[in-house]
N, C-alpha and C. Protein backbone atom coordinates (compact mmCIF):
# COMPACT_ATOMS: atom_id res chain seq x y z
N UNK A 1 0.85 -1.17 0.00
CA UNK A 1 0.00 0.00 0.00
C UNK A 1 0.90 1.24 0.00
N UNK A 2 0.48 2.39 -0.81
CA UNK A 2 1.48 3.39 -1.04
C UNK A 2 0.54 4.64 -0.19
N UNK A 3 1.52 5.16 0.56
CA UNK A 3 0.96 6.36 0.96
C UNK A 3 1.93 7.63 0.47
N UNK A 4 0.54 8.94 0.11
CA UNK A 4 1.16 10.28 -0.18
C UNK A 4 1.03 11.04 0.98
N UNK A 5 2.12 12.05 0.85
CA UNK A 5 2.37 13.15 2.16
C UNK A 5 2.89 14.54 1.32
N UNK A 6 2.14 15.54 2.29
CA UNK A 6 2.16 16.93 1.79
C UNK A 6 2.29 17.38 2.83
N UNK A 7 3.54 18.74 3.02
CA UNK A 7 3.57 19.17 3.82
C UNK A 7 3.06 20.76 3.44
N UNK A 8 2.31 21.56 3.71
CA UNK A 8 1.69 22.90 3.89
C UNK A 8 2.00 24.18 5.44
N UNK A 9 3.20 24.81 4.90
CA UNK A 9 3.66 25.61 6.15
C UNK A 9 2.53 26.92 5.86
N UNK A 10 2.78 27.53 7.50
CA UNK A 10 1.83 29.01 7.29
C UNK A 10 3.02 29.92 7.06
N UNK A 11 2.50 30.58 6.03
CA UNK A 11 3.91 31.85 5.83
C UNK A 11 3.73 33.40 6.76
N UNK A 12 2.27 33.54 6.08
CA UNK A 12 2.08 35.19 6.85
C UNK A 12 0.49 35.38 6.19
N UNK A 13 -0.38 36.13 7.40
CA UNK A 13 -2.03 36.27 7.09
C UNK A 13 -2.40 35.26 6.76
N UNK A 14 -3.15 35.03 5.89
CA UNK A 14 -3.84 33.67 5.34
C UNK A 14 -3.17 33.06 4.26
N UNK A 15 -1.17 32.94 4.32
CA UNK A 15 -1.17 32.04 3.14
C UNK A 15 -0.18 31.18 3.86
N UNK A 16 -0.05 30.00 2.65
CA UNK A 16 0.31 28.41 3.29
C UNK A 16 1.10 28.48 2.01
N UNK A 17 2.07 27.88 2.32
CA UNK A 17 3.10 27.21 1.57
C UNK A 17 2.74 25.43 1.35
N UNK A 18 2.46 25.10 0.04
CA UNK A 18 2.21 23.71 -0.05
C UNK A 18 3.67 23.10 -0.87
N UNK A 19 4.64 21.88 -0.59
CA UNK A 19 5.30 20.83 -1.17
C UNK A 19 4.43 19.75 -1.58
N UNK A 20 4.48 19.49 -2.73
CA UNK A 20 3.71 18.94 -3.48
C UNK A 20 4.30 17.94 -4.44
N UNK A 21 5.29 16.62 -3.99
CA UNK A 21 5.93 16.01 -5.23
C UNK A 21 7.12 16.81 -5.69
N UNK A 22 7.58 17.42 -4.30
CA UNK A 22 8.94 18.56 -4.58
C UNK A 22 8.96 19.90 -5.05
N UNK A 23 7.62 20.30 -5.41
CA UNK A 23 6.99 21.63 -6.04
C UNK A 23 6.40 22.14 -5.02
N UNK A 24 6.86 23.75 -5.08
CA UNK A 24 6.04 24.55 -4.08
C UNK A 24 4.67 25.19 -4.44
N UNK A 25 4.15 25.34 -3.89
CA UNK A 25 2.49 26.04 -4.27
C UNK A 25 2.22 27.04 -3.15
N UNK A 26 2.07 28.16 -3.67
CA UNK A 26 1.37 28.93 -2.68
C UNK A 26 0.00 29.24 -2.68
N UNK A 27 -0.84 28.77 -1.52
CA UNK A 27 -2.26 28.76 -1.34
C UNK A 27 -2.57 30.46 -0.45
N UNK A 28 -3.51 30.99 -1.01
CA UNK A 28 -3.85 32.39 0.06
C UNK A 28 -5.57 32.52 -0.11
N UNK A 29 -5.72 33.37 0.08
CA UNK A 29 -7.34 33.98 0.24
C UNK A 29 -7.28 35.09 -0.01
N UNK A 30 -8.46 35.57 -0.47
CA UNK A 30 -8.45 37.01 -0.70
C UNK A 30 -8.93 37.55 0.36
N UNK A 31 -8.66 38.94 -0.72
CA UNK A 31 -8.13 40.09 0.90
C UNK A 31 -9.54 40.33 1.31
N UNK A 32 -10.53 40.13 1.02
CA UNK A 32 -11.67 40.16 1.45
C UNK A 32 -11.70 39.46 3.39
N UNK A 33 -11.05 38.40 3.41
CA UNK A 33 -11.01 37.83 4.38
C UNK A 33 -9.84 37.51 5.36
N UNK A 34 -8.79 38.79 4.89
CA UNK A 34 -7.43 38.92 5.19
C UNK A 34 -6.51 38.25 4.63
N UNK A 35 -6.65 37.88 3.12
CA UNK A 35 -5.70 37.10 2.79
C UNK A 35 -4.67 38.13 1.54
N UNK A 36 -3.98 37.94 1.00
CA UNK A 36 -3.44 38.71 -0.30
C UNK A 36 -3.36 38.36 -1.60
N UNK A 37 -3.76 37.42 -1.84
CA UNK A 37 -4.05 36.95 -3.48
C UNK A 37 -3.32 36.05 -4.11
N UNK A 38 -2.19 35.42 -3.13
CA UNK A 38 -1.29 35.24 -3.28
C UNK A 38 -1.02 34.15 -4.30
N UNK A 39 -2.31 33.25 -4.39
CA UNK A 39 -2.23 31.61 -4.90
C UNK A 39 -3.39 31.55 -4.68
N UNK A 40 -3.76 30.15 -5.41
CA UNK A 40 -5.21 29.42 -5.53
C UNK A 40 -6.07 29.45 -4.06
N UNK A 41 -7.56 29.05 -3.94
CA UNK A 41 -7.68 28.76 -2.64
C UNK A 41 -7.42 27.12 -2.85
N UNK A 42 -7.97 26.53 -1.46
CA UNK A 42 -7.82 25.32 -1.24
C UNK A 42 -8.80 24.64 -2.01
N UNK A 43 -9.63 24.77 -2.25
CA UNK A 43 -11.42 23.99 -2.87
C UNK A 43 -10.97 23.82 -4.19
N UNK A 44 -10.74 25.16 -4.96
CA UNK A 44 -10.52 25.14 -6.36
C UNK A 44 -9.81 23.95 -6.90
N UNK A 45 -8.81 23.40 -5.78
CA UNK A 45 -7.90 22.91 -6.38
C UNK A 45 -8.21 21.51 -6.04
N UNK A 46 -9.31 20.57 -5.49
CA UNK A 46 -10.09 19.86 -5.77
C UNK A 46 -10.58 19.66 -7.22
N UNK A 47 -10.65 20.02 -7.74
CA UNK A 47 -11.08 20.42 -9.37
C UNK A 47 -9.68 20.37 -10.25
N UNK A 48 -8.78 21.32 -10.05
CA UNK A 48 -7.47 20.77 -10.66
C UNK A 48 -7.30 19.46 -10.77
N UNK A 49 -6.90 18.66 -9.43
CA UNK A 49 -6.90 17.41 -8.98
C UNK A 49 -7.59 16.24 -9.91
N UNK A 50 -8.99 16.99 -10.15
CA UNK A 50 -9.52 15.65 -11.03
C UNK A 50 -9.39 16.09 -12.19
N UNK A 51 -9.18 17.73 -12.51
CA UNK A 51 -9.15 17.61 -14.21
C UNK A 51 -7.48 17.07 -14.79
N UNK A 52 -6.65 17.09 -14.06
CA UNK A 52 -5.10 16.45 -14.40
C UNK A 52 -5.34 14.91 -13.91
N UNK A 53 -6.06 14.70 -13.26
CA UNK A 53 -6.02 13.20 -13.35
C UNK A 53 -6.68 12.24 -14.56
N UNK A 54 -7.88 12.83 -15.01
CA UNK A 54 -8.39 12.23 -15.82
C UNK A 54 -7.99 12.36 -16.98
N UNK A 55 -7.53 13.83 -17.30
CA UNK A 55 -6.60 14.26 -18.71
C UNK A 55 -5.63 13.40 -18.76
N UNK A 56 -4.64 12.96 -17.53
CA UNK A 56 -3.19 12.45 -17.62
C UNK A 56 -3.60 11.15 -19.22
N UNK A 57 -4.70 10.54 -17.74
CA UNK A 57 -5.54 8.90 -18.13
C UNK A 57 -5.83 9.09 -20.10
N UNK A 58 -6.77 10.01 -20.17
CA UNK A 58 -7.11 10.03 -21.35
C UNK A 58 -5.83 10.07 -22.74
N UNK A 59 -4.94 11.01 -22.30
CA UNK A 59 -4.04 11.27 -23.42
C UNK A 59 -2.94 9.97 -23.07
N UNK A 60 -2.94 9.30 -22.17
CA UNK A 60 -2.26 7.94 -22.24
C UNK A 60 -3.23 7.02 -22.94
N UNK A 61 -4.10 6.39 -22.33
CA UNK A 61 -5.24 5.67 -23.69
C UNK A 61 -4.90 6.38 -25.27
N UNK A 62 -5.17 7.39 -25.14
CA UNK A 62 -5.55 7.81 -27.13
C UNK A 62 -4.27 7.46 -27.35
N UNK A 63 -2.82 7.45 -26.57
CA UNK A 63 -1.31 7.07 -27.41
C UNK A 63 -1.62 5.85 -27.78
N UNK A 64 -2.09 5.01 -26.29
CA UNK A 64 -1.59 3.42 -26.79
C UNK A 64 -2.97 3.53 -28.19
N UNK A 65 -4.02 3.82 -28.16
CA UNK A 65 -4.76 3.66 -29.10
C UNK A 65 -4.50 4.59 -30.65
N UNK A 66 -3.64 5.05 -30.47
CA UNK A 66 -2.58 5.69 -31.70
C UNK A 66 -3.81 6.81 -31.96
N UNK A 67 -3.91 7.45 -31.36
CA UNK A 67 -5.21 8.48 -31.79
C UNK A 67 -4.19 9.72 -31.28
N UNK A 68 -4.06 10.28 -32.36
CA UNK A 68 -3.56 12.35 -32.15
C UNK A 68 -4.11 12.94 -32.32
N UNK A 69 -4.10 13.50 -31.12
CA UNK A 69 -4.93 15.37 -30.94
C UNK A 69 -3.96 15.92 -30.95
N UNK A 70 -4.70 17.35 -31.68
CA UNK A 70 -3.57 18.81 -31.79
C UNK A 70 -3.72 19.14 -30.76
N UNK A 71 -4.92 19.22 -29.65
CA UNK A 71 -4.96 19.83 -28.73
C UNK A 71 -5.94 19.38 -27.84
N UNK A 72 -5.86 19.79 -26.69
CA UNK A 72 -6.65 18.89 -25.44
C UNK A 72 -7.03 19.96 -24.32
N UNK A 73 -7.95 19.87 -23.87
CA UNK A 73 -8.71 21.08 -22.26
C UNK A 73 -9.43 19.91 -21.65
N UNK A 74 -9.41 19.55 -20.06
CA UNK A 74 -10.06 19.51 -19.61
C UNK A 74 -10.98 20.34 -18.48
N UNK A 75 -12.24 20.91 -18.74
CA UNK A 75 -12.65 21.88 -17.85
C UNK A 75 -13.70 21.40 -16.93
N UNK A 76 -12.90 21.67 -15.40
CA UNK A 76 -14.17 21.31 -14.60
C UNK A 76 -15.04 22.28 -13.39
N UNK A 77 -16.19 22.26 -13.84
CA UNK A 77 -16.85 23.12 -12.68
C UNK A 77 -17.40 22.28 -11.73
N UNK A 78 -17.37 22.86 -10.37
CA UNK A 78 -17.72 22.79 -9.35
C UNK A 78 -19.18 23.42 -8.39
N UNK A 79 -20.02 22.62 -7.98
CA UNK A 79 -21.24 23.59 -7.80
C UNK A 79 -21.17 23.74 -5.81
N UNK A 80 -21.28 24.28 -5.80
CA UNK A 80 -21.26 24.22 -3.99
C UNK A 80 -22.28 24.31 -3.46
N UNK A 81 -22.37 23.87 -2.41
CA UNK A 81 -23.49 24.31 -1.20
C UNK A 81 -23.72 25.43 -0.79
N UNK A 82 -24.70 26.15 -0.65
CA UNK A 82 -24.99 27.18 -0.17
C UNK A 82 -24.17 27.57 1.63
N UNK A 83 -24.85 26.32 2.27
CA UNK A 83 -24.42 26.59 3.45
C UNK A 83 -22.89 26.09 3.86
N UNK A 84 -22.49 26.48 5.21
CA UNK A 84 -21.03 25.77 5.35
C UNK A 84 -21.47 24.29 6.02
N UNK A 85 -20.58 23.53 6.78
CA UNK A 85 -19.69 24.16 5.52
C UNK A 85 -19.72 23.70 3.59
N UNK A 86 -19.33 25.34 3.42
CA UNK A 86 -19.39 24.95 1.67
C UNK A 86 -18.40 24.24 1.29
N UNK A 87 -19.39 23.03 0.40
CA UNK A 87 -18.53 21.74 -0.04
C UNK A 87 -19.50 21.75 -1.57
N UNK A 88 -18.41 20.95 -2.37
CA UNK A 88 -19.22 20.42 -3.83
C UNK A 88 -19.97 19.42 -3.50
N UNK A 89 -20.80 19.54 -4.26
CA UNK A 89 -21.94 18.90 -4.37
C UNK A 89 -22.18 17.74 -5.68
N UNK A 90 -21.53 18.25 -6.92
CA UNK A 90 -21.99 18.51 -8.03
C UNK A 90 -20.59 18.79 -9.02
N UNK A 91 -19.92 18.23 -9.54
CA UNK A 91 -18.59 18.49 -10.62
C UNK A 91 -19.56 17.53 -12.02
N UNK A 92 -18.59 19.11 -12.82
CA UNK A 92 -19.16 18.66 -14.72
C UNK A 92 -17.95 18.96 -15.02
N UNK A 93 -17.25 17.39 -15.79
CA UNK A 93 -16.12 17.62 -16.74
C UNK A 93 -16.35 17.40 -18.30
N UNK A 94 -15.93 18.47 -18.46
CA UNK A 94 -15.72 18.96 -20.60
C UNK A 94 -14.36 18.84 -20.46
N UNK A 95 -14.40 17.44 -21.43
CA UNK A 95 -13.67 17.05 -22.77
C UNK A 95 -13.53 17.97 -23.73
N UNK A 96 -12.40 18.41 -24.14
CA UNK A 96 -12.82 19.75 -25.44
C UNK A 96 -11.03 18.60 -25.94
N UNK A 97 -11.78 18.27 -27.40
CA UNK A 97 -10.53 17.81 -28.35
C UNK A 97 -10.42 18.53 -29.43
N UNK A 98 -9.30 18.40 -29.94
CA UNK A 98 -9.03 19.48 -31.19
C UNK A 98 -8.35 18.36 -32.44
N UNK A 99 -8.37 18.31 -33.47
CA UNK A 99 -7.67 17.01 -34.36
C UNK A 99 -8.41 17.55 -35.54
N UNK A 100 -7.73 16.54 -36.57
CA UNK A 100 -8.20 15.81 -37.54
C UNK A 100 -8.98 14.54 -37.37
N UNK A 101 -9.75 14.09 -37.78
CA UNK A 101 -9.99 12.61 -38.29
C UNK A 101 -9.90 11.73 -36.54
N UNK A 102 -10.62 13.14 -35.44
CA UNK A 102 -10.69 11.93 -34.35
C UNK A 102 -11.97 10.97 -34.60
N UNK A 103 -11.68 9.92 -34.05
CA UNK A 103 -12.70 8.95 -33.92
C UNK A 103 -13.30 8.89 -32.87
N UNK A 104 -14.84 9.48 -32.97
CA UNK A 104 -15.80 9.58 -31.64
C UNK A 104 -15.57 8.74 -30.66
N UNK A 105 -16.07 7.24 -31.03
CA UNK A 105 -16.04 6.28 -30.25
C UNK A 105 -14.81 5.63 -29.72
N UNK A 106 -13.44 5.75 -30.03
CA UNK A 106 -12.42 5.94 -29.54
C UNK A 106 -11.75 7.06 -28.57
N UNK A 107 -12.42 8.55 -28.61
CA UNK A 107 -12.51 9.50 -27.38
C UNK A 107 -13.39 8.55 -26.33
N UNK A 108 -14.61 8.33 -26.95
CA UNK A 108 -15.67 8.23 -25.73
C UNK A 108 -15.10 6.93 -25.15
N UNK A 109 -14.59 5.79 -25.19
CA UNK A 109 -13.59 4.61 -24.78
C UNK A 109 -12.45 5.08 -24.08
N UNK A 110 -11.83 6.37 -24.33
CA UNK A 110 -10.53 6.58 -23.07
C UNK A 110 -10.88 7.93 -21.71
N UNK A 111 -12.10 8.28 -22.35
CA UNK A 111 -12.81 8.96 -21.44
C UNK A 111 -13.32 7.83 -20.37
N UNK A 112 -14.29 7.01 -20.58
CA UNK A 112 -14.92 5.65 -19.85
C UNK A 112 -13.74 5.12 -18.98
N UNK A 113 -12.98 4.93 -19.70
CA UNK A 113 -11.78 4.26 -19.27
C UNK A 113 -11.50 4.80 -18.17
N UNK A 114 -10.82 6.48 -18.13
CA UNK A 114 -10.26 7.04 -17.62
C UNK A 114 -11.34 7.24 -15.77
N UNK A 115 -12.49 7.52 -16.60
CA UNK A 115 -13.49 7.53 -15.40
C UNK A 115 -14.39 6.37 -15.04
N UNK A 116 -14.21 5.23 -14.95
CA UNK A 116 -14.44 3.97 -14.20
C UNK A 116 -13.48 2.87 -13.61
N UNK A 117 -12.01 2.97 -14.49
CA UNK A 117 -11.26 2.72 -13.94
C UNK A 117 -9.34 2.68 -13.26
N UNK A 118 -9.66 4.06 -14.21
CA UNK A 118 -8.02 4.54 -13.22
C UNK A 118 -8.14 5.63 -13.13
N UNK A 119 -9.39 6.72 -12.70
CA UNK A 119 -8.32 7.89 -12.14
C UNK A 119 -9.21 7.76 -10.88
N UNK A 120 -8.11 7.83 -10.18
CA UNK A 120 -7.90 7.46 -8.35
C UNK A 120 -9.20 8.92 -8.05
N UNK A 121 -8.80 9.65 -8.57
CA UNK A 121 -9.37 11.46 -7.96
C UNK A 121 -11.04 10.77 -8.07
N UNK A 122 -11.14 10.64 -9.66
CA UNK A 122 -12.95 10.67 -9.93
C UNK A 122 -13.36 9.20 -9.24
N UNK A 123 -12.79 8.19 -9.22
CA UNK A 123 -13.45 7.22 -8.19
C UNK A 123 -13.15 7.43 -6.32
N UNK A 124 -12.77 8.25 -6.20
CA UNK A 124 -13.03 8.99 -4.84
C UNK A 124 -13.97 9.81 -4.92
N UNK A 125 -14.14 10.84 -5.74
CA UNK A 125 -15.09 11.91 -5.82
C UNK A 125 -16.64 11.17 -6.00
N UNK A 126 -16.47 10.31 -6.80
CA UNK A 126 -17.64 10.15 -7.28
C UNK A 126 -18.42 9.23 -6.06
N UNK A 127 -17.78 8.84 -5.06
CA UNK A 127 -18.78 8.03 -3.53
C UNK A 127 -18.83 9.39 -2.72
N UNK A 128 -19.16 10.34 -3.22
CA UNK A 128 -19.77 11.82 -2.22
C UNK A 128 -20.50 12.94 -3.12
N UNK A 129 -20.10 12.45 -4.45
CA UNK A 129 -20.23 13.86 -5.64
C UNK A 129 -20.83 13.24 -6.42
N UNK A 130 -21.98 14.05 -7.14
CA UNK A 130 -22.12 13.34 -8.39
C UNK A 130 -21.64 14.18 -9.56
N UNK A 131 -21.39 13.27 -10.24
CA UNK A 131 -19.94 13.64 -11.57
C UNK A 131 -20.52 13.41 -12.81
N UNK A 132 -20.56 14.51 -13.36
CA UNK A 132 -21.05 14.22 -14.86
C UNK A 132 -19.69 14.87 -15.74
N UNK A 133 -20.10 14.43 -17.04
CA UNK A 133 -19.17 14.67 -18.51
C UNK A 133 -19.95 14.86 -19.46
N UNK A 134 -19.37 15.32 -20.56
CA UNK A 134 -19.66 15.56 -21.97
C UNK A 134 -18.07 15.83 -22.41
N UNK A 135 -18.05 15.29 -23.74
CA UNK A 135 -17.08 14.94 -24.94
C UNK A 135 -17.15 16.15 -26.06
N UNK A 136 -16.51 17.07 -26.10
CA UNK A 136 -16.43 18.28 -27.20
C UNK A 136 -15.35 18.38 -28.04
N UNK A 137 -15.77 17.99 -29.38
CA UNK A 137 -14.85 18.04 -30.84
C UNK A 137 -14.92 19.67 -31.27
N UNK A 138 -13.77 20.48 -31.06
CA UNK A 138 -13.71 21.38 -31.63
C UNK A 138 -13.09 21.86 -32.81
N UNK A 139 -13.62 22.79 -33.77
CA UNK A 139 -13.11 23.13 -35.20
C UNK A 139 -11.95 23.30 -35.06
C-alpha cells in the first residue's frame, strides 16, 4: 500500500506554503477575508486534482490507441453548497478535443476508461459527488 504526504507551512495572514511532489504552491485567500491573493484557494484545487487526473488517463489511452490530438482542455466546474460548511456537491467535466480525423467512439472509450477505472481522484469523488461529462470536438 502506497501512501502520499504533503507538507503545507503558514507563511504570513492567510497564506500556506504547499510541497507537493517537490513543487512549491502557494495557497492564500483574498483580501476580502485577510488574505493577499497570493495563490489558488484550497477547494478550487479539488477540481485541478480531477481535471489532471483524468486528462493524464485520457491522453495515455488515445497514445496506446494511436489516436492524435492537436490539442486537449479539460474543464471542470464545481457547484457548492450554499451553506457551510461549503462543499461540492456537483462536478461537470468537458472534454474539449481538437484534431483531424478523431474517432468519436475511440474518445468516448478513453474517457470511460479514464473515469471507471483509473483515475484514483474521480473514483473517490464520485462516492460523495455526483460527476457528470460531456465529450467536445472542436473546429
Amino acid at each position: 500500500m502506497a501512501t502520499n504526504e504533503i507538507k503545507v507551512s503558514w507563511k504570513e495572514n492567510m497564506a500556506f506554503e504547499a510541497e507537493v511532489n517537490g513543487h512549491k504552491l502557494m495557497l492564500d485567500a483574498t483580501e476580502a477575508v485577510g488574505g493577499e491573493n497570493r495563490g489558488p484557494r484550497p477547494k478550487p484545487l479539488m477540481l485541478t486534482a480531477l481535471a489532471g487526473c483524468t486528462g493524464m488517463d485520457v491522453i495515455s489511452i488515445l497514445r496506446k490507441m494511436r489516436v492524435e490530438v492537436d490539442d486537449f482542455n479539460v474543464i471542470v466546474s464545481g457547484d457548492l453548497t450554499d451553506e457551510h460548511p461549503k462543499q461540492y456537491f456537483k462536478m461537470n467535466v468537458i472534454y474539449e478535443f481538437k484534431g483531424s480525423d478523431l474517432p468519436l467512439e475511440k474518445l468516448k472509450k478513453a474517457v470511460s476508461l479514464s473515469e471507471e477505472r483509473y483515475c484514483g481522484v474521480s473514483a473517490m469523488y464520485k462516492k460523495v459527488i455526483e460527476l457528470t461529462s460531456e465529450i467536445k470536438i472542436l473546429d
